[in-house]
N, C-alpha and C. Protein backbone atom coordinates (compact mmCIF):
# COMPACT_ATOMS: atom_id res chain seq x y z
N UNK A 1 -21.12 139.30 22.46
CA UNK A 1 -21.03 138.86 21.10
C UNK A 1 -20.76 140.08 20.22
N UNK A 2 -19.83 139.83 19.16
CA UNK A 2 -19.62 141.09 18.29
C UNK A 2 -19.69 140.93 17.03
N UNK A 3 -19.84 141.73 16.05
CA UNK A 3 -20.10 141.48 14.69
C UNK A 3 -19.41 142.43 14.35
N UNK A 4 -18.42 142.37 13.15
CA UNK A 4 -17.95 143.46 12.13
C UNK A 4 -18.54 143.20 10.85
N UNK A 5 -18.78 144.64 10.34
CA UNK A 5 -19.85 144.61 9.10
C UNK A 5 -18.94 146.01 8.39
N UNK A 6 -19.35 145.73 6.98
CA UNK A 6 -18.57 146.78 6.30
C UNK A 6 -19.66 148.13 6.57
N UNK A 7 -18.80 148.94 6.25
CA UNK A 7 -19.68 150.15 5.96
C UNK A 7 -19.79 150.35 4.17
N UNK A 8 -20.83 150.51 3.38
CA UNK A 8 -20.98 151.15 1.88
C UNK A 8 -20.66 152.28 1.74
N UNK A 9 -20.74 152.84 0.21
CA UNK A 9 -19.98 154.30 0.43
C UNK A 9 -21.19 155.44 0.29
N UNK A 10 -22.25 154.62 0.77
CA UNK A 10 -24.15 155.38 1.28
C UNK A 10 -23.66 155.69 2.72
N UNK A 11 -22.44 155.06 3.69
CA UNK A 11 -23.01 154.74 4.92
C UNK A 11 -23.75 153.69 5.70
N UNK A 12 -24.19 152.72 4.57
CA UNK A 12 -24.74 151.50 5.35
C UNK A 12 -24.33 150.62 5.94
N UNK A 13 -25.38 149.70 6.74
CA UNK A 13 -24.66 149.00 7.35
C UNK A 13 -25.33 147.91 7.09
N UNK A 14 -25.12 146.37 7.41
CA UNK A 14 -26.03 145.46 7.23
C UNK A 14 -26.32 145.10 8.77
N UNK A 15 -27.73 144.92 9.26
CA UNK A 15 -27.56 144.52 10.68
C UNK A 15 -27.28 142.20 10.85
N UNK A 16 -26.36 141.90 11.75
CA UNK A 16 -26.61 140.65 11.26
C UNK A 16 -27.80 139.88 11.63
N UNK A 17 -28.00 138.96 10.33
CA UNK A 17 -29.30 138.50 10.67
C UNK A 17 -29.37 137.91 12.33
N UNK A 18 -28.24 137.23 13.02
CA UNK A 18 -28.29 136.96 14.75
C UNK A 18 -29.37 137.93 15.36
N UNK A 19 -28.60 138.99 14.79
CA UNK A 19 -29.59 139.91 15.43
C UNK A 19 -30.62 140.46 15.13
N UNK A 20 -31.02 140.87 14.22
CA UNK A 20 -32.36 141.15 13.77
C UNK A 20 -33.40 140.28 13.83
N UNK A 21 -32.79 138.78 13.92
CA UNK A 21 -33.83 137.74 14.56
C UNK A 21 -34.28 137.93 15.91
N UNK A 22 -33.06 137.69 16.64
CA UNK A 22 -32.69 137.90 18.13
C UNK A 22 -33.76 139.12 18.51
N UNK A 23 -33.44 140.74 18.04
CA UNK A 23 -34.63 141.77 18.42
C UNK A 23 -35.85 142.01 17.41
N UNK A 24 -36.39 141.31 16.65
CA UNK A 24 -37.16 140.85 15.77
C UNK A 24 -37.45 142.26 15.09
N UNK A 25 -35.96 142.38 14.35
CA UNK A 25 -36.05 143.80 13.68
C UNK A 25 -36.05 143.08 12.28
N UNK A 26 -37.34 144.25 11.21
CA UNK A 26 -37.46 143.66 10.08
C UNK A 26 -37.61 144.98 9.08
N UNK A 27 -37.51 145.38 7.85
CA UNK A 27 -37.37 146.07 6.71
C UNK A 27 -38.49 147.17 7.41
N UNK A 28 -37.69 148.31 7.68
CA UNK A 28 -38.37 149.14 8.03
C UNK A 28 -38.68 149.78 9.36
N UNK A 29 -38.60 149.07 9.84
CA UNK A 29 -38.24 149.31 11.59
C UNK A 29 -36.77 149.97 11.69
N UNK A 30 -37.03 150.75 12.42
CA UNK A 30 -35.92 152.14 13.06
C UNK A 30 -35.13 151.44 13.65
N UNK A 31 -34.02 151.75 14.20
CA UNK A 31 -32.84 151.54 14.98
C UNK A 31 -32.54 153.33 15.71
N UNK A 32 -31.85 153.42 16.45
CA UNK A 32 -31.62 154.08 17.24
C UNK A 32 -29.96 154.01 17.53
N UNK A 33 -28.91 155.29 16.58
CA UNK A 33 -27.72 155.34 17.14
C UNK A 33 -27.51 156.46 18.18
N UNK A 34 -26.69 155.92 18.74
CA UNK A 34 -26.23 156.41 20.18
C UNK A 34 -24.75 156.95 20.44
N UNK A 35 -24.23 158.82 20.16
CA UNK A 35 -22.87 158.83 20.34
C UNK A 35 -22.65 158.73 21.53
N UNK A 36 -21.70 158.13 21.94
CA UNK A 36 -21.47 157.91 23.40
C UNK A 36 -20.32 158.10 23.69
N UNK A 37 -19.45 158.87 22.88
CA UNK A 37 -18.04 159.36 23.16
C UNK A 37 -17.11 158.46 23.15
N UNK A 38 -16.06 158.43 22.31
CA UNK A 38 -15.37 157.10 21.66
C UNK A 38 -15.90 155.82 21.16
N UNK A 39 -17.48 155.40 21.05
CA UNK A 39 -18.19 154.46 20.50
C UNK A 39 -19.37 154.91 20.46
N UNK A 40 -20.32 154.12 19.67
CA UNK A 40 -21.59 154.26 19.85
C UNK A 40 -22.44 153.29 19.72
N UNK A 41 -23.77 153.27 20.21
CA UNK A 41 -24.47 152.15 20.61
C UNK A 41 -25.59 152.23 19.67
N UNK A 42 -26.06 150.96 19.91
CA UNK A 42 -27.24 151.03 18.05
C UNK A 42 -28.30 150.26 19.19
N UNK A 43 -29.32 150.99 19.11
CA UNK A 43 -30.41 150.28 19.78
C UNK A 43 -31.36 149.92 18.90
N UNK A 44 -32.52 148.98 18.99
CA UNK A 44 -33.81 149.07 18.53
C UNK A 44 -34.53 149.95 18.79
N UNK A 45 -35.69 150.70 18.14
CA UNK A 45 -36.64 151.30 18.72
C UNK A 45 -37.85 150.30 18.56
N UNK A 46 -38.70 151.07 19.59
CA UNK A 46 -39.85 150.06 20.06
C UNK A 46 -40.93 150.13 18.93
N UNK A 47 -41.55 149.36 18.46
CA UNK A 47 -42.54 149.45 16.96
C UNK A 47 -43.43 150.33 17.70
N UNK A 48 -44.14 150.39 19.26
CA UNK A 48 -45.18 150.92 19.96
C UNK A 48 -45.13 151.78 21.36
N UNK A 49 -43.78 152.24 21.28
CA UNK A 49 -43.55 153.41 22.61
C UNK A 49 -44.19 153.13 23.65
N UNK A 50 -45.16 153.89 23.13
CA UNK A 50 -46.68 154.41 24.02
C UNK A 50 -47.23 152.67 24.99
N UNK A 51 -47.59 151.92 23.87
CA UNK A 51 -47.85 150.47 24.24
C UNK A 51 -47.16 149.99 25.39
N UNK A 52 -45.47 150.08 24.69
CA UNK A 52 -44.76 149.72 26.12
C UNK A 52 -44.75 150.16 27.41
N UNK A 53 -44.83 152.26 27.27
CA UNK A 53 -44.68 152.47 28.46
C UNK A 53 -46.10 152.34 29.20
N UNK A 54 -47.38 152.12 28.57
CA UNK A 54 -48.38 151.49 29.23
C UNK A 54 -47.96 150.18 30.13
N UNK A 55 -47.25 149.25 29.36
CA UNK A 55 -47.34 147.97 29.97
C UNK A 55 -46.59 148.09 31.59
N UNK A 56 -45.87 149.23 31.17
CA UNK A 56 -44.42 149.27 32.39
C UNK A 56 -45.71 150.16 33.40
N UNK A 57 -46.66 150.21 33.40
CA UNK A 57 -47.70 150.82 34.17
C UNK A 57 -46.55 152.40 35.24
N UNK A 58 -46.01 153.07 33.99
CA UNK A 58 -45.16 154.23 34.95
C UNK A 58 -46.41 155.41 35.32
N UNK A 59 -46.00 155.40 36.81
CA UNK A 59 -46.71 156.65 37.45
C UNK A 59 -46.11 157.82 37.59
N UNK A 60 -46.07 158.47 36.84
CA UNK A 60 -45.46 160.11 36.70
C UNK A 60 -46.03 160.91 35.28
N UNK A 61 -46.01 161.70 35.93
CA UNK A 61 -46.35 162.62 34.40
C UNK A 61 -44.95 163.44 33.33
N UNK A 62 -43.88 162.82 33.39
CA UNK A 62 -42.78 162.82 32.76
C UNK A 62 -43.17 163.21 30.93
N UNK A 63 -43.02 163.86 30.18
CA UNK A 63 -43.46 163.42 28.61
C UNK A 63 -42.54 162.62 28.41
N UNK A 64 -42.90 162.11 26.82
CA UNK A 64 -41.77 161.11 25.98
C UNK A 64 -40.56 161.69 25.67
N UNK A 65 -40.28 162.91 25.75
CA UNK A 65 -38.89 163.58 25.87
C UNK A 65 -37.84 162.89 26.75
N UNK A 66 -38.90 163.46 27.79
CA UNK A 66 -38.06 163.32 29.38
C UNK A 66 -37.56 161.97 29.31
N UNK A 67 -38.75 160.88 29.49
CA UNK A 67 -38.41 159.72 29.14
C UNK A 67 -37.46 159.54 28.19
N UNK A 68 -36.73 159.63 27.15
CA UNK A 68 -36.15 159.29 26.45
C UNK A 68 -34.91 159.70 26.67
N UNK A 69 -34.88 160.78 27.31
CA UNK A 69 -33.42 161.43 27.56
C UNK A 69 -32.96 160.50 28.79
N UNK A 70 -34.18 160.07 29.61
CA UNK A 70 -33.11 159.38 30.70
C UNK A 70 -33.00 158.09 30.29
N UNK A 71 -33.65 157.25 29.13
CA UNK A 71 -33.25 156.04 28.36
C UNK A 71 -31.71 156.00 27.82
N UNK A 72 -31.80 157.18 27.42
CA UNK A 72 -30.36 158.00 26.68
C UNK A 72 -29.37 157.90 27.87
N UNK A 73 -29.31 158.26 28.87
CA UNK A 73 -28.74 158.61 30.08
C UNK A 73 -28.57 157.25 30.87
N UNK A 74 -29.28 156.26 30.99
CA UNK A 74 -29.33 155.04 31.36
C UNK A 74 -28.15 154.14 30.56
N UNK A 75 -28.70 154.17 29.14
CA UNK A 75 -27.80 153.48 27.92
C UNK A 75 -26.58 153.69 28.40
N UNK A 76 -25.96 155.29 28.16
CA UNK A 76 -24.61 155.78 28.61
C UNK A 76 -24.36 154.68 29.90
N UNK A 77 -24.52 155.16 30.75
CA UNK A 77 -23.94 154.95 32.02
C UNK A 77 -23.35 153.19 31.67
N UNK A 78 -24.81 152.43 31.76
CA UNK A 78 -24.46 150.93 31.42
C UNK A 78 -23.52 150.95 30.41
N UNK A 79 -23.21 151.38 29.52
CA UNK A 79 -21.98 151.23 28.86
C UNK A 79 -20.76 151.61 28.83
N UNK A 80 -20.44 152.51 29.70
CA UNK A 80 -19.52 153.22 30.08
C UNK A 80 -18.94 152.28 31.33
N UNK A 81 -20.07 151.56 32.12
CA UNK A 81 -19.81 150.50 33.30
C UNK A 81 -19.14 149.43 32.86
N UNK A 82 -19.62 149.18 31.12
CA UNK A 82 -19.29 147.62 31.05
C UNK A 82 -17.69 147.76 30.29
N UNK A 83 -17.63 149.09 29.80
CA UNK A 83 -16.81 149.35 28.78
C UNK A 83 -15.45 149.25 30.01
N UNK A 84 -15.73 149.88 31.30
CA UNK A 84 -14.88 149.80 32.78
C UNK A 84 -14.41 148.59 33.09
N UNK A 85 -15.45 147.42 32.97
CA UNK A 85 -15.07 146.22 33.55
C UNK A 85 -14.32 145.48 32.33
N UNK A 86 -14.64 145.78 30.74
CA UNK A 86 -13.80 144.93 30.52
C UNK A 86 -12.49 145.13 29.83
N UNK A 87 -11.69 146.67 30.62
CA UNK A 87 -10.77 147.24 30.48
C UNK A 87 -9.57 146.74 31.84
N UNK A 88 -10.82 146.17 32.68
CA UNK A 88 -9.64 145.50 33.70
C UNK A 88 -8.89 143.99 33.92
């Protein structure tokens, strides 16, 4: 699914409501852009990090850096995969 949205001359963007329902993003909650070399990806960030990576019960002593860089590194790849398939 795709959405085109203007840009303002701040830089803004409007997110569409589909989606901000859809990832139950609301006034104030972060987003997360992503350059990814010829596009970029807009994620949510999590209201509770920490919370989540509790729930995901991860065993390693990695910090939230590390973690994040290979979230970063994950993102890429999957998009670079899908960006592959629907170039064919």
């Amino acid at each position: 699914m795709a959405y085109e949205v203007k840009v303002t001359r701040q830089g803004q963007t409007t997110i569409p409501k589909k989606l901000r329902d859809k990832y139950d993003i609301r006034e104030g909650d972060k987003v997360l852009y992503i350059d990814v070399g010829g596009y970029m990806l807009v994620l949510p960030m999590s209201k509770d990090p920490l919370k989540e990576l509790q729930a995901l019960r991860i065993k390693d002593r990695r910090t939230i850096g590390e973690i994040r860089k290979e979230i970063y590194r994950s993102a890429l790849k999957h998009s670079e995969e899908r960006r592959r398939r629907a170039a064919r």
